[in-house]
PDB file of N, CA and C in Angstrom:
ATOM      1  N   UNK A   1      57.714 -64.441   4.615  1.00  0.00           N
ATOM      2  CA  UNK A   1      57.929 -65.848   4.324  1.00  0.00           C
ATOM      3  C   UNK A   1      58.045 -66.019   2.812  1.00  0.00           C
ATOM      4  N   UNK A   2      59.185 -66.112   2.326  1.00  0.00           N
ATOM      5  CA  UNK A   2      58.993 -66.746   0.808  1.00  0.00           C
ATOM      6  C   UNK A   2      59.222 -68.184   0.341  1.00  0.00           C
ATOM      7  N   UNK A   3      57.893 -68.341  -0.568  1.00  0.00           N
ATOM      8  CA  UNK A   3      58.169 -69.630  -0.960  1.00  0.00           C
ATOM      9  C   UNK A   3      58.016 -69.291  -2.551  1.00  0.00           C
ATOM     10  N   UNK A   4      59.039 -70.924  -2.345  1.00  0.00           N
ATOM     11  CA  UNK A   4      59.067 -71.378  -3.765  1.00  0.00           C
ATOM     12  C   UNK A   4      58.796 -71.831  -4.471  1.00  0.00           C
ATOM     13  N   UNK A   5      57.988 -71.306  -5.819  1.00  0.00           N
ATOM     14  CA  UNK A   5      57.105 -72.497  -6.815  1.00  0.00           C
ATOM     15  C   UNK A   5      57.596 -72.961  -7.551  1.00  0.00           C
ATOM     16  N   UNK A   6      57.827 -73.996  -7.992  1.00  0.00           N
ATOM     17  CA  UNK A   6      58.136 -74.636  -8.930  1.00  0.00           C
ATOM     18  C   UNK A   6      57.394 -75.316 -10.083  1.00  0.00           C
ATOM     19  N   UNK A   7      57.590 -75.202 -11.031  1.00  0.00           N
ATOM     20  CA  UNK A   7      56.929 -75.208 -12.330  1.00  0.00           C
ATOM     21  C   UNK A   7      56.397 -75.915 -12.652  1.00  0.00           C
ATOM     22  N   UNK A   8      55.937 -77.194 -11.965  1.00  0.00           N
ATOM     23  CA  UNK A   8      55.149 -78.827 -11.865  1.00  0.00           C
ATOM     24  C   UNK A   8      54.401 -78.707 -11.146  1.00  0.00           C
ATOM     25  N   UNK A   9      54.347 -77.591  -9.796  1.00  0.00           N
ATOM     26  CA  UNK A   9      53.035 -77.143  -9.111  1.00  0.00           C
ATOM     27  C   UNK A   9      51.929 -76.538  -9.869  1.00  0.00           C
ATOM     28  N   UNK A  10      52.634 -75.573 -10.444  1.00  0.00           N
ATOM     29  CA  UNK A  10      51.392 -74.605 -11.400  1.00  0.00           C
ATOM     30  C   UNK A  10      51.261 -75.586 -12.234  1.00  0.00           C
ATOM     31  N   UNK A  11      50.213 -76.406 -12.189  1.00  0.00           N
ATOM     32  CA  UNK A  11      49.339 -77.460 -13.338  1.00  0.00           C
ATOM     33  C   UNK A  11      48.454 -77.384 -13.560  1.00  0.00           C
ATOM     34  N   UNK A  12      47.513 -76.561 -13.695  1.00  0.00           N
ATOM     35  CA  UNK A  12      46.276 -76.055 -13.628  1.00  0.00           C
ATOM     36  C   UNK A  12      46.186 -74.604 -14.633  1.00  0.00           C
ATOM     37  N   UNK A  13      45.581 -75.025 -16.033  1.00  0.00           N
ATOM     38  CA  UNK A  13      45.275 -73.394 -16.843  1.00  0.00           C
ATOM     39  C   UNK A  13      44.197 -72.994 -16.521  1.00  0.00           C
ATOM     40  N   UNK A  14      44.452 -71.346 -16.022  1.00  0.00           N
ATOM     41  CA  UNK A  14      43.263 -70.746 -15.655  1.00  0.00           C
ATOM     42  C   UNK A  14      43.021 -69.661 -16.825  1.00  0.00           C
ATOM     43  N   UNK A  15      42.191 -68.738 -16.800  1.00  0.00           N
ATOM     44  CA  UNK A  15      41.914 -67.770 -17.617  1.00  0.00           C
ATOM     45  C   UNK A  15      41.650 -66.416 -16.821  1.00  0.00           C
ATOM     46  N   UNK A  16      42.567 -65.562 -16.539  1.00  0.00           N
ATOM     47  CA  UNK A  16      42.288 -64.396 -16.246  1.00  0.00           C
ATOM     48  C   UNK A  16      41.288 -63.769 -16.965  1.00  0.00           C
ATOM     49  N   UNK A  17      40.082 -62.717 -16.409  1.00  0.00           N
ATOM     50  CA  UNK A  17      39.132 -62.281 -17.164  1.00  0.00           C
ATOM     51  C   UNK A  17      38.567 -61.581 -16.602  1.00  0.00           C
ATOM     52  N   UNK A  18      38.428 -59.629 -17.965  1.00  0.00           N
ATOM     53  CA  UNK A  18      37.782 -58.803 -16.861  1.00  0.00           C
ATOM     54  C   UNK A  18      36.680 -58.093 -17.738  1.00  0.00           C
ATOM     55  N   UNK A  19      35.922 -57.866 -17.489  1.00  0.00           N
ATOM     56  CA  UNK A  19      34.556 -57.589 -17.615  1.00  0.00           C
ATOM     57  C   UNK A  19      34.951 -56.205 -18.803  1.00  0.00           C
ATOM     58  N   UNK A  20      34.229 -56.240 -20.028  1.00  0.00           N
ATOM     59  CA  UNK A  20      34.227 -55.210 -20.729  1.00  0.00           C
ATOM     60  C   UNK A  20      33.237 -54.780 -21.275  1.00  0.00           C
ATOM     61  N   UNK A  21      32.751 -53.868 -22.341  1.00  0.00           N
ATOM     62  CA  UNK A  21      31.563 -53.224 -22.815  1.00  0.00           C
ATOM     63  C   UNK A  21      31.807 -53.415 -24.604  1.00  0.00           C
ATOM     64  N   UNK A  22      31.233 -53.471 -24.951  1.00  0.00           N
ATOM     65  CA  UNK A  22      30.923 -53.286 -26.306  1.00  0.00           C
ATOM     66  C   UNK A  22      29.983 -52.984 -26.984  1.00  0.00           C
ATOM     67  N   UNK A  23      29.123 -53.083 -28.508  1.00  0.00           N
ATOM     68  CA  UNK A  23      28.157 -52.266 -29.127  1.00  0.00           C
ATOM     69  C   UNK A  23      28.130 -53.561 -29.643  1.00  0.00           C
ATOM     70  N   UNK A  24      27.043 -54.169 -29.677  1.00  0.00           N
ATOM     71  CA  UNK A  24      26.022 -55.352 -30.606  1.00  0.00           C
ATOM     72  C   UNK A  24      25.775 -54.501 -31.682  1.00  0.00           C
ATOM     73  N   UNK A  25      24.968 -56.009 -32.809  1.00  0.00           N
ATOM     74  CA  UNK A  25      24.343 -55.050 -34.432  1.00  0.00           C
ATOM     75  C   UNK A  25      23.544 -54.369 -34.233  1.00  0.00           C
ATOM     76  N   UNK A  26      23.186 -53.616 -32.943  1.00  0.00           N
ATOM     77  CA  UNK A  26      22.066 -52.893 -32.993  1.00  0.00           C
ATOM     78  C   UNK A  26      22.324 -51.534 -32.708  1.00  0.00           C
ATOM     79  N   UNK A  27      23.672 -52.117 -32.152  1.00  0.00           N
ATOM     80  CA  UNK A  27      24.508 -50.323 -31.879  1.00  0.00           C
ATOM     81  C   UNK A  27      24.086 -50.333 -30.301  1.00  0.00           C
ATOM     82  N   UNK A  28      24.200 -51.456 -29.711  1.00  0.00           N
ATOM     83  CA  UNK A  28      23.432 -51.623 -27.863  1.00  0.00           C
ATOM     84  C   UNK A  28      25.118 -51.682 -27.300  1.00  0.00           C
ATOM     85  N   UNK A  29      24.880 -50.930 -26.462  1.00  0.00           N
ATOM     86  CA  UNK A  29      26.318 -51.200 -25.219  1.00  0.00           C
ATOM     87  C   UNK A  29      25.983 -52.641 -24.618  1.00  0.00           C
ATOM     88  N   UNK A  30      26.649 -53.069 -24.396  1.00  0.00           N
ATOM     89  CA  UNK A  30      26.465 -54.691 -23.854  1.00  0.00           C
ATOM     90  C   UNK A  30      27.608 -55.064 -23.190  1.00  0.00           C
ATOM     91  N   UNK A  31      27.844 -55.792 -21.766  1.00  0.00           N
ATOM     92  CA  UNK A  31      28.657 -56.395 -21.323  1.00  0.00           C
ATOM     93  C   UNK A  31      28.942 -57.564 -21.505  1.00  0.00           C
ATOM     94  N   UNK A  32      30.794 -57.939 -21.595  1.00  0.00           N
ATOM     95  CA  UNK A  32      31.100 -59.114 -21.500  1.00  0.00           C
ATOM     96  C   UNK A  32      31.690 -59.644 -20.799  1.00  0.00           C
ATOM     97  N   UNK A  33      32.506 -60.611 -20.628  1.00  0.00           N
ATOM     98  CA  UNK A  33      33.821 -60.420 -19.592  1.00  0.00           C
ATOM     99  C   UNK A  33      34.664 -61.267 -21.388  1.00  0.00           C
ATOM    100  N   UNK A  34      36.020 -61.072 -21.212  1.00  0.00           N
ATOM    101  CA  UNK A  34      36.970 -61.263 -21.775  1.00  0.00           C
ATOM    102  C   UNK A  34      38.195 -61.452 -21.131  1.00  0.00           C
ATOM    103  N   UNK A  35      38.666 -62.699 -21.742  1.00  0.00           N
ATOM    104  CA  UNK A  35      40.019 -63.331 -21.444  1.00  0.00           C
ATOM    105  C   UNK A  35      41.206 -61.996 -21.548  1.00  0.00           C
ATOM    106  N   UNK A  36      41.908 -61.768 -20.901  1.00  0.00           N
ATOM    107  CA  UNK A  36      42.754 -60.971 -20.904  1.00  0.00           C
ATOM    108  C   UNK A  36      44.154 -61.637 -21.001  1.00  0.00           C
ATOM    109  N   UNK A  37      44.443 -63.131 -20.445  1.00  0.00           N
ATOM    110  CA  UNK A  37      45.466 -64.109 -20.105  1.00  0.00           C
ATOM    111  C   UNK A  37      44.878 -65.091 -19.773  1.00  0.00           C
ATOM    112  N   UNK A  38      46.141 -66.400 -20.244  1.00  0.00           N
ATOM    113  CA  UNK A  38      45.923 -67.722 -19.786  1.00  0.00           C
ATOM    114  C   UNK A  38      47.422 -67.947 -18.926  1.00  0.00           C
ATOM    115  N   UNK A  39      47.317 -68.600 -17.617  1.00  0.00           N
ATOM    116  CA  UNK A  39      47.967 -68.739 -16.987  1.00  0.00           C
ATOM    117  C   UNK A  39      48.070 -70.239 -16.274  1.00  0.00           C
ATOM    118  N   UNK A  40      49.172 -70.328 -15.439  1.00  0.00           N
ATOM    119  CA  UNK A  40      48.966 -72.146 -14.907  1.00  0.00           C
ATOM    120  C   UNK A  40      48.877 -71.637 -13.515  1.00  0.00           C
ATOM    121  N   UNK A  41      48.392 -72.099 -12.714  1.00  0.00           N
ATOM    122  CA  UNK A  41      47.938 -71.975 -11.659  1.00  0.00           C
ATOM    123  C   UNK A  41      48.128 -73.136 -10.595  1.00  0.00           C
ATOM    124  N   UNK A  42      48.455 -72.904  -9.717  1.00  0.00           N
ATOM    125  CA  UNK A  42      48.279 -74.029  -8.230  1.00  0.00           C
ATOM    126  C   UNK A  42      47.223 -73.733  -7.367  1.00  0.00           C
ATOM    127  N   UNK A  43      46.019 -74.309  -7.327  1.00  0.00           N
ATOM    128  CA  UNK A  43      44.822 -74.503  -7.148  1.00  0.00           C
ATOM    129  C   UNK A  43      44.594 -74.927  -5.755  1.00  0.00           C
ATOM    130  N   UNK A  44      44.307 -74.100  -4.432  1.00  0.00           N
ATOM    131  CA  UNK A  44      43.864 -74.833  -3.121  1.00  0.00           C
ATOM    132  C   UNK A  44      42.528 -74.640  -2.777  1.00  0.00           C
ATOM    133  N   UNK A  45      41.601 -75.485  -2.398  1.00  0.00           N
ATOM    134  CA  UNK A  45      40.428 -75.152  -1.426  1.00  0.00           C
ATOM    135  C   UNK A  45      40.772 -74.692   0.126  1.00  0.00           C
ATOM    136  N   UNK A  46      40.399 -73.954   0.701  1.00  0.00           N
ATOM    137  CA  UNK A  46      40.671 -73.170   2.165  1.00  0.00           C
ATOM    138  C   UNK A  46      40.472 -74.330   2.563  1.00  0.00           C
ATOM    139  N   UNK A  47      41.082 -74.186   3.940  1.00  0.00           N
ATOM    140  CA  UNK A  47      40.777 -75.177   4.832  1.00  0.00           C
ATOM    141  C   UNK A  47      39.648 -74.244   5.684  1.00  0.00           C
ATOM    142  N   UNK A  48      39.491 -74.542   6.983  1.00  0.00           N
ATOM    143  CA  UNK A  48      38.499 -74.065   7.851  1.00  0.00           C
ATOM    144  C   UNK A  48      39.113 -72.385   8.364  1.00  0.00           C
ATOM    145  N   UNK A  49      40.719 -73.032   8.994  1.00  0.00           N
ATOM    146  CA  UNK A  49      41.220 -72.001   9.794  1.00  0.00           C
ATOM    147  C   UNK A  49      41.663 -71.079   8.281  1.00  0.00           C
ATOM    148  N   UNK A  50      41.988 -71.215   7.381  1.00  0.00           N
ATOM    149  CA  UNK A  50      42.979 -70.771   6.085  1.00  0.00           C
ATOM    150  C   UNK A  50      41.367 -69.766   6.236  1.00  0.00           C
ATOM    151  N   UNK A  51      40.194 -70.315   5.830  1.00  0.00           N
ATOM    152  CA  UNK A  51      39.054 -69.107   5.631  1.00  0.00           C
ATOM    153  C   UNK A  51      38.871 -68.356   6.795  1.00  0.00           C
ATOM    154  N   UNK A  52      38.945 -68.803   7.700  1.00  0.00           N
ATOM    155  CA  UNK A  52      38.626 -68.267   8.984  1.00  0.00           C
ATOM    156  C   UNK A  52      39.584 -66.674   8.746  1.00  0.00           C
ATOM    157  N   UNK A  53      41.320 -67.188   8.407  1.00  0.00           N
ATOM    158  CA  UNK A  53      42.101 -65.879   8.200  1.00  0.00           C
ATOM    159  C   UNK A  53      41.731 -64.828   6.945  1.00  0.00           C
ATOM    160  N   UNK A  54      41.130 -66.242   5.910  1.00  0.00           N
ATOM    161  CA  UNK A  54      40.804 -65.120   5.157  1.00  0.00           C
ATOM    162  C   UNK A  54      39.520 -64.344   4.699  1.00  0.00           C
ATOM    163  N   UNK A  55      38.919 -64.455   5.766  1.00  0.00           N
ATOM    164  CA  UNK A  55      37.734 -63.701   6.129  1.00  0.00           C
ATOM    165  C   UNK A  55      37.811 -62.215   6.282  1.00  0.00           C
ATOM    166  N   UNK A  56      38.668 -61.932   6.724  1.00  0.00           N
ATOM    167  CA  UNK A  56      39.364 -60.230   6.920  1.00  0.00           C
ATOM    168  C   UNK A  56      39.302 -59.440   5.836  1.00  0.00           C
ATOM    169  N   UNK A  57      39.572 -60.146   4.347  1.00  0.00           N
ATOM    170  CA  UNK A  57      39.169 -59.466   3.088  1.00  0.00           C
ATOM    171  C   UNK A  57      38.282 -59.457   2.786  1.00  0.00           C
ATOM    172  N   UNK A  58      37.353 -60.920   2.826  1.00  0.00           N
ATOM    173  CA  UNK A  58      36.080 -61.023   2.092  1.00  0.00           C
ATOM    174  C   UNK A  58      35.864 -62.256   3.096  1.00  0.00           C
ATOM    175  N   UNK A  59      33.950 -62.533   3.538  1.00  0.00           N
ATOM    176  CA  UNK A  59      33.310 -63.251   3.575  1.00  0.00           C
ATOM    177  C   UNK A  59      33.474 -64.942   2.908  1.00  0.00           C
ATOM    178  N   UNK A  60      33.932 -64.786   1.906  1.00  0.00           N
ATOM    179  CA  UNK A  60      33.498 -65.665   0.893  1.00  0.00           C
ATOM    180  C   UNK A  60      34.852 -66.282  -0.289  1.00  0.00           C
ATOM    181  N   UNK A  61      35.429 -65.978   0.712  1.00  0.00           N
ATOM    182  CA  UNK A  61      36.902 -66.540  -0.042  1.00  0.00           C
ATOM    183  C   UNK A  61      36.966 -67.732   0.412  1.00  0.00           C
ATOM    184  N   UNK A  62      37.049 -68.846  -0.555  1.00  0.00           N
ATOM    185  CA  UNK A  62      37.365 -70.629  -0.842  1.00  0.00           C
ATOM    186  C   UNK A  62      38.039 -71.167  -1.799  1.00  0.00           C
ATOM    187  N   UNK A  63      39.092 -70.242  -2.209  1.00  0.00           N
ATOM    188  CA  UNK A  63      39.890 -70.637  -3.231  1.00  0.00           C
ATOM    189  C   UNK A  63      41.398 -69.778  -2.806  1.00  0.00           C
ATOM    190  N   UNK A  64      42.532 -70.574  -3.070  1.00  0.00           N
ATOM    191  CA  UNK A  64      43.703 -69.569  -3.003  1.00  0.00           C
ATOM    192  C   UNK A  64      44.057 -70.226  -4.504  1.00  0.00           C
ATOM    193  N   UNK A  65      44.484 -69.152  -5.593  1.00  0.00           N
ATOM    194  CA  UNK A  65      45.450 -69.662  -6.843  1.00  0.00           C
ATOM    195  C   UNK A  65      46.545 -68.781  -6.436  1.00  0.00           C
ATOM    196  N   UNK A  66      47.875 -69.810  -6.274  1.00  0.00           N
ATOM    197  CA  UNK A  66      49.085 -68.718  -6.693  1.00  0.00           C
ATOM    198  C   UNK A  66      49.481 -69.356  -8.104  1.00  0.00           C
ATOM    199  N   UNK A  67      50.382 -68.006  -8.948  1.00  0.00           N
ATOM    200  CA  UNK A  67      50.676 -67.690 -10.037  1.00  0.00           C
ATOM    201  C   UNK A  67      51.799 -67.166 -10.269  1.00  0.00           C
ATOM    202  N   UNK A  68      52.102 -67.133 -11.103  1.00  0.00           N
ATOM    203  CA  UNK A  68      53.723 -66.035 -11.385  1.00  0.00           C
ATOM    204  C   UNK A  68      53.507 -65.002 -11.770  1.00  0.00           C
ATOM    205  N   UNK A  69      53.977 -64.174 -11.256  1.00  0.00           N
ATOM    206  CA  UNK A  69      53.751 -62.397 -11.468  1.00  0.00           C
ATOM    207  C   UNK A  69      53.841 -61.929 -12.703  1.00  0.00           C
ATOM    208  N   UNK A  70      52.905 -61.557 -12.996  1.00  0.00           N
ATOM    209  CA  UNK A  70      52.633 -61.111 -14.270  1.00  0.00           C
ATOM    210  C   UNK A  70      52.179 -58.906 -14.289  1.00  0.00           C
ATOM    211  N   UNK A  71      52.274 -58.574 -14.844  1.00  0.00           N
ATOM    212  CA  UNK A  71      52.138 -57.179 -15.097  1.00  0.00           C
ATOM    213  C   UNK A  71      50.477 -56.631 -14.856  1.00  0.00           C
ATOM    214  N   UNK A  72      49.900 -57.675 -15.352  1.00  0.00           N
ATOM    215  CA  UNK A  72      48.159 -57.548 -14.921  1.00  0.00           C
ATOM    216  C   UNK A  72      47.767 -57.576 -13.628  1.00  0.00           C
ATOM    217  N   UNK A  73      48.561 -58.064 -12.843  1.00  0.00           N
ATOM    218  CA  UNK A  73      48.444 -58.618 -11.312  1.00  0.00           C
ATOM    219  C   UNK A  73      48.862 -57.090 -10.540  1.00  0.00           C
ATOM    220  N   UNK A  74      49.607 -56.518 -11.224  1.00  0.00           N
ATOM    221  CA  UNK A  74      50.399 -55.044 -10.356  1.00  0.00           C
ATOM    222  C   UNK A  74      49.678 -54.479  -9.439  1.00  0.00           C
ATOM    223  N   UNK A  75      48.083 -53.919  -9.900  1.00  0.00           N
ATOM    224  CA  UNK A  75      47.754 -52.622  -9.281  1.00  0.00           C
ATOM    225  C   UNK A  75      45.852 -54.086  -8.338  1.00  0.00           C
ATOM    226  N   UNK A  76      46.580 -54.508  -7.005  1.00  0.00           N
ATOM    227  CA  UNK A  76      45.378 -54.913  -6.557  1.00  0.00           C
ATOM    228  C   UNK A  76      43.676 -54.361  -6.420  1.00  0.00           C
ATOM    229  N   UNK A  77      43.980 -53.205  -6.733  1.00  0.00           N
ATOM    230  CA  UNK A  77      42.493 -52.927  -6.921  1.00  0.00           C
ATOM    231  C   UNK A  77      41.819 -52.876  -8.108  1.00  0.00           C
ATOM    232  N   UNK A  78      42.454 -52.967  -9.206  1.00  0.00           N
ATOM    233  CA  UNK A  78      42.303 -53.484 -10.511  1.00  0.00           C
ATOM    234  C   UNK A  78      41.670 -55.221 -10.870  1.00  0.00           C
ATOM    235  N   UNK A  79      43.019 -55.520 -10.537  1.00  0.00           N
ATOM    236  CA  UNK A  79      42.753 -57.391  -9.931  1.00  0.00           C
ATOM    237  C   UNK A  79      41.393 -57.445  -9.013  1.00  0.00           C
ATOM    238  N   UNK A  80      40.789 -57.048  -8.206  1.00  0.00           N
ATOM    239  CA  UNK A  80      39.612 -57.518  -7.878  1.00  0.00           C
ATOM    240  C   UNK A  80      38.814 -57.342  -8.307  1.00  0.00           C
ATOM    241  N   UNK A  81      38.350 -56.366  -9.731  1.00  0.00           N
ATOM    242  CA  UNK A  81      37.472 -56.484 -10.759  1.00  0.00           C
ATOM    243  C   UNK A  81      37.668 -57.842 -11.678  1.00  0.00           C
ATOM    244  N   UNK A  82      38.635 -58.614 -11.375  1.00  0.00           N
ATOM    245  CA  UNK A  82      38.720 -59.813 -12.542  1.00  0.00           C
ATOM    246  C   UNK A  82      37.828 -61.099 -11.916  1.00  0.00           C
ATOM    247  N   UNK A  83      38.138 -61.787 -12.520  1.00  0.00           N
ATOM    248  CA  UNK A  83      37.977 -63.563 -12.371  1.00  0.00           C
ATOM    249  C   UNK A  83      38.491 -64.494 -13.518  1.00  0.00           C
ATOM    250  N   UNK A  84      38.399 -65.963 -12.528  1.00  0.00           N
ATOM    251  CA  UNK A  84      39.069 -66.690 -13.229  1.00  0.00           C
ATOM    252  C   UNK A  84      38.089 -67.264 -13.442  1.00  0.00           C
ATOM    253  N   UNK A  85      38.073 -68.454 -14.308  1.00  0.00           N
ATOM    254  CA  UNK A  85      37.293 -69.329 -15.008  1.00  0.00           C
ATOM    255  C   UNK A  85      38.686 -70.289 -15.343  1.00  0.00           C
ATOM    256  N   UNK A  86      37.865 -71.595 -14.821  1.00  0.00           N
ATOM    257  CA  UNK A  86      38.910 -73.156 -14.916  1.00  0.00           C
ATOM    258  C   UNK A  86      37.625 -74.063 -14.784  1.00  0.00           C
ATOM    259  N   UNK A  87      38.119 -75.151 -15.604  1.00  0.00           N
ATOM    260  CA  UNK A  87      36.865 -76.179 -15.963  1.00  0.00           C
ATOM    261  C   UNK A  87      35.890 -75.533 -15.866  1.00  0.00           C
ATOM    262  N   UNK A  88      35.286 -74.856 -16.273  1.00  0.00           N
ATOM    263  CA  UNK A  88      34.319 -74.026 -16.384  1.00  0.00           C
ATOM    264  C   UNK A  88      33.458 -73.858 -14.951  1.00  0.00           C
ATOM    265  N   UNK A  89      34.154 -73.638 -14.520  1.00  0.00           N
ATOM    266  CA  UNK A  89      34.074 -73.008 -12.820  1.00  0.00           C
ATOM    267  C   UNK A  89      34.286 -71.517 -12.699  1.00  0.00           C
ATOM    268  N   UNK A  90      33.795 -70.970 -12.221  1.00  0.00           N
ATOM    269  CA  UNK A  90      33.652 -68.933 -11.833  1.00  0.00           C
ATOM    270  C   UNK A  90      34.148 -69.014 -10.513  1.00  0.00           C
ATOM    271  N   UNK A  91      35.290 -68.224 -10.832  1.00  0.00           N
ATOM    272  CA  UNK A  91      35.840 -67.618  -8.907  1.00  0.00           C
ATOM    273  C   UNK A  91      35.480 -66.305  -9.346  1.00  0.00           C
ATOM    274  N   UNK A  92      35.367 -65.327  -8.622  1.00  0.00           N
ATOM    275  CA  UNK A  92      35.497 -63.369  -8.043  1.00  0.00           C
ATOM    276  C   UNK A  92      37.007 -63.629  -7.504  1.00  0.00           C
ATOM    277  N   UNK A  93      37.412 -62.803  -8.109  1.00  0.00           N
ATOM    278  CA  UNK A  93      38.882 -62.607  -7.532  1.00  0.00           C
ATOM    279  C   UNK A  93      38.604 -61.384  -6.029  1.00  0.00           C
ATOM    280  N   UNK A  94      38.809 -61.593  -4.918  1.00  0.00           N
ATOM    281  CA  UNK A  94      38.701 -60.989  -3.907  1.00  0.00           C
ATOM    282  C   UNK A  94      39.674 -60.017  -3.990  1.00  0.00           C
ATOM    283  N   UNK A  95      41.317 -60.463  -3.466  1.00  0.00           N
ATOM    284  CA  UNK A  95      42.656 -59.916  -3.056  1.00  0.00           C
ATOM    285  C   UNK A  95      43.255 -60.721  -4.135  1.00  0.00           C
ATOM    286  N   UNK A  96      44.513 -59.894  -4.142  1.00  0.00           N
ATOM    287  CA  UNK A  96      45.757 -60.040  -4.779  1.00  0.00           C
ATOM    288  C   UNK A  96      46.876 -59.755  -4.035  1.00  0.00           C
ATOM    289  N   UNK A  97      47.959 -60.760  -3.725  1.00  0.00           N
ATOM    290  CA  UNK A  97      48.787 -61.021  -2.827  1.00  0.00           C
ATOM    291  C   UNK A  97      49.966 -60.684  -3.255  1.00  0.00           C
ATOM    292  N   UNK A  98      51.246 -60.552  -3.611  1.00  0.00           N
ATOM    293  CA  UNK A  98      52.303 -60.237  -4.551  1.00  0.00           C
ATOM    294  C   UNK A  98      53.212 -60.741  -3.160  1.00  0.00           C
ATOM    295  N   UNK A  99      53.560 -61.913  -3.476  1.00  0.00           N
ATOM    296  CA  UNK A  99      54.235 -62.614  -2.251  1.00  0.00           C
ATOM    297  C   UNK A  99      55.498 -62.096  -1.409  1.00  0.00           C
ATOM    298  N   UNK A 100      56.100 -61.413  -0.717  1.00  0.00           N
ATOM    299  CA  UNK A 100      57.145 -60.936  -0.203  1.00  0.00           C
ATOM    300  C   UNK A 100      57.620 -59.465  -1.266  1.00  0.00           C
ATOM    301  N   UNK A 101      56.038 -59.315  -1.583  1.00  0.00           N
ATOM    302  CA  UNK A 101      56.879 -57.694  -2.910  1.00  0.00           C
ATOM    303  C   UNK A 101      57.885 -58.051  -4.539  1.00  0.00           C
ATOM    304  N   UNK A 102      57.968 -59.053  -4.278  1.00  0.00           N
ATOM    305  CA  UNK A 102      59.388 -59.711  -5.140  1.00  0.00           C
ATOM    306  C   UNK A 102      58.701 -59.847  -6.338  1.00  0.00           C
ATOM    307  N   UNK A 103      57.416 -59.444  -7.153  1.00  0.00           N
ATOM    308  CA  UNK A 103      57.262 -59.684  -8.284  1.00  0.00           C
ATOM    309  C   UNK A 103      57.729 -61.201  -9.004  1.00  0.00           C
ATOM    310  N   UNK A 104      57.416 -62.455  -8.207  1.00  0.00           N
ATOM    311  CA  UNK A 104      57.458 -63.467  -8.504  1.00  0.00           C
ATOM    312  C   UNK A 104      56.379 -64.192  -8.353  1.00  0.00           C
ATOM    313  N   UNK A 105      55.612 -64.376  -7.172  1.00  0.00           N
ATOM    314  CA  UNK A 105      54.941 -65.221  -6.961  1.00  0.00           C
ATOM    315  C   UNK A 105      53.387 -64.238  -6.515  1.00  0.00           C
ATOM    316  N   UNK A 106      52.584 -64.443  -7.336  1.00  0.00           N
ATOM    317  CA  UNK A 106      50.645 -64.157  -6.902  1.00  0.00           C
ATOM    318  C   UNK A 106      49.684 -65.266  -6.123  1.00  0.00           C
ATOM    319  N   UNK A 107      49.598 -64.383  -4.668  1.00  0.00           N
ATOM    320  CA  UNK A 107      48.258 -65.203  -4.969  1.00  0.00           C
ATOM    321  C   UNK A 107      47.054 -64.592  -5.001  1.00  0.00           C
ATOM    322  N   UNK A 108      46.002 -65.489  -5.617  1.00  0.00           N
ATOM    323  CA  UNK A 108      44.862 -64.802  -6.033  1.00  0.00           C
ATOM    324  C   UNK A 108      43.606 -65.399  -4.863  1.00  0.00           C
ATOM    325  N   UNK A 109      43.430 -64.766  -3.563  1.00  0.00           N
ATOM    326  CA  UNK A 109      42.369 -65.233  -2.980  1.00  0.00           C
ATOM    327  C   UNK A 109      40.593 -64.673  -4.211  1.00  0.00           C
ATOM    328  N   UNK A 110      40.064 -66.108  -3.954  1.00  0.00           N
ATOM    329  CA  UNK A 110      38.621 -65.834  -4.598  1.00  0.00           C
ATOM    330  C   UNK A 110      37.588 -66.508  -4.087  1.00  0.00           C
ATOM    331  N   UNK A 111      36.340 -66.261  -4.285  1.00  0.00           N
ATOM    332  CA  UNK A 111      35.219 -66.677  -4.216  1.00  0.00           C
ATOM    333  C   UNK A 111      34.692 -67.664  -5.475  1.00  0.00           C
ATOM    334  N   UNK A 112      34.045 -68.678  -5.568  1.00  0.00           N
ATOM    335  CA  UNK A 112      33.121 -70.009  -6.290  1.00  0.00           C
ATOM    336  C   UNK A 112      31.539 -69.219  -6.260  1.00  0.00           C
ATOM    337  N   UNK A 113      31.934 -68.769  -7.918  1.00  0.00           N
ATOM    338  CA  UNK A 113      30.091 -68.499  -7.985  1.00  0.00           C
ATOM    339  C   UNK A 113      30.510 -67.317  -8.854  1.00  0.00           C
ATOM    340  N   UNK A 114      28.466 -67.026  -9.516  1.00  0.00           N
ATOM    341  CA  UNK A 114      28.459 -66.133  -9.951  1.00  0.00           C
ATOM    342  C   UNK A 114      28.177 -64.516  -9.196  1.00  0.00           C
ATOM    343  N   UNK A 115      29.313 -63.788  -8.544  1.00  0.00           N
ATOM    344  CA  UNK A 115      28.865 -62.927  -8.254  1.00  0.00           C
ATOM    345  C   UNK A 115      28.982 -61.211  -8.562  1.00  0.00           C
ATOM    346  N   UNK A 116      29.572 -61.095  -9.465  1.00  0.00           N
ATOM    347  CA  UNK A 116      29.991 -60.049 -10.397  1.00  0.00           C
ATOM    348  C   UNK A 116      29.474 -60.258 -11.777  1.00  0.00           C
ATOM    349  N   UNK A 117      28.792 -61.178 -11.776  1.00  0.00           N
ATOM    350  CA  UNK A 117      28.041 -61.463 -13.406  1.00  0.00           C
ATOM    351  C   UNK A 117      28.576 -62.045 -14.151  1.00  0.00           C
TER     352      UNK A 117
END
């Protein structure tokens, strides 16, 4: 099924973001997460049956963002180490969808909350 986004849907900036390491003044390894991209996004809450299907990946998926394909999005098992952050809201990126293969359209099923830190 392909659909088509159009550029007044994605109204919503999100912040792609994936967890990294660094050295504080003390010379300490320390985790962060870091913006990697800002993107516009079309923003849904699941419905009942929409979670019900997307239960098969994860438990805890209540968010679908689709996006425009971007190069960060490529390798899905990569993408589920990320998250987004919008109005200062935390999703877990679950799955990564790459809509009909066509390198146009993402969606990003996720989870609401802190659960990757």
């Amino acid at each position: 099924m392909t659909t088509q986004m159009r550029a007044g849907q994605l109204n919503r900036l999100v912040a792609i973001q994936q967890r990294s390491t660094a050295r504080d003044s003390f010379g300490q390894q320390v985790e962060a997460w870091m913006t990697i991209k800002s993107v516009y996004a079309y923003i849904e809450a699941l419905s009942g049956s929409e979670r019900a299907a997307a239960q098969s990946i994860s438990t805890d998926v209540s968010h679908r963002f689709t996006v425009r394909y971007d190069a960060i999005f490529a390798d899905p098992r990569v993408v589920a180490t990320y998250r987004i952050v919008y109005a200062s809201r935390i999703f877990d990126i679950n799955a990564a969808l790459n809509i009909d293969e066509s390198n146009r359209t993402v969606e990003l099923l996720a989870s609401e909350g802190l659960t990757n830190g």
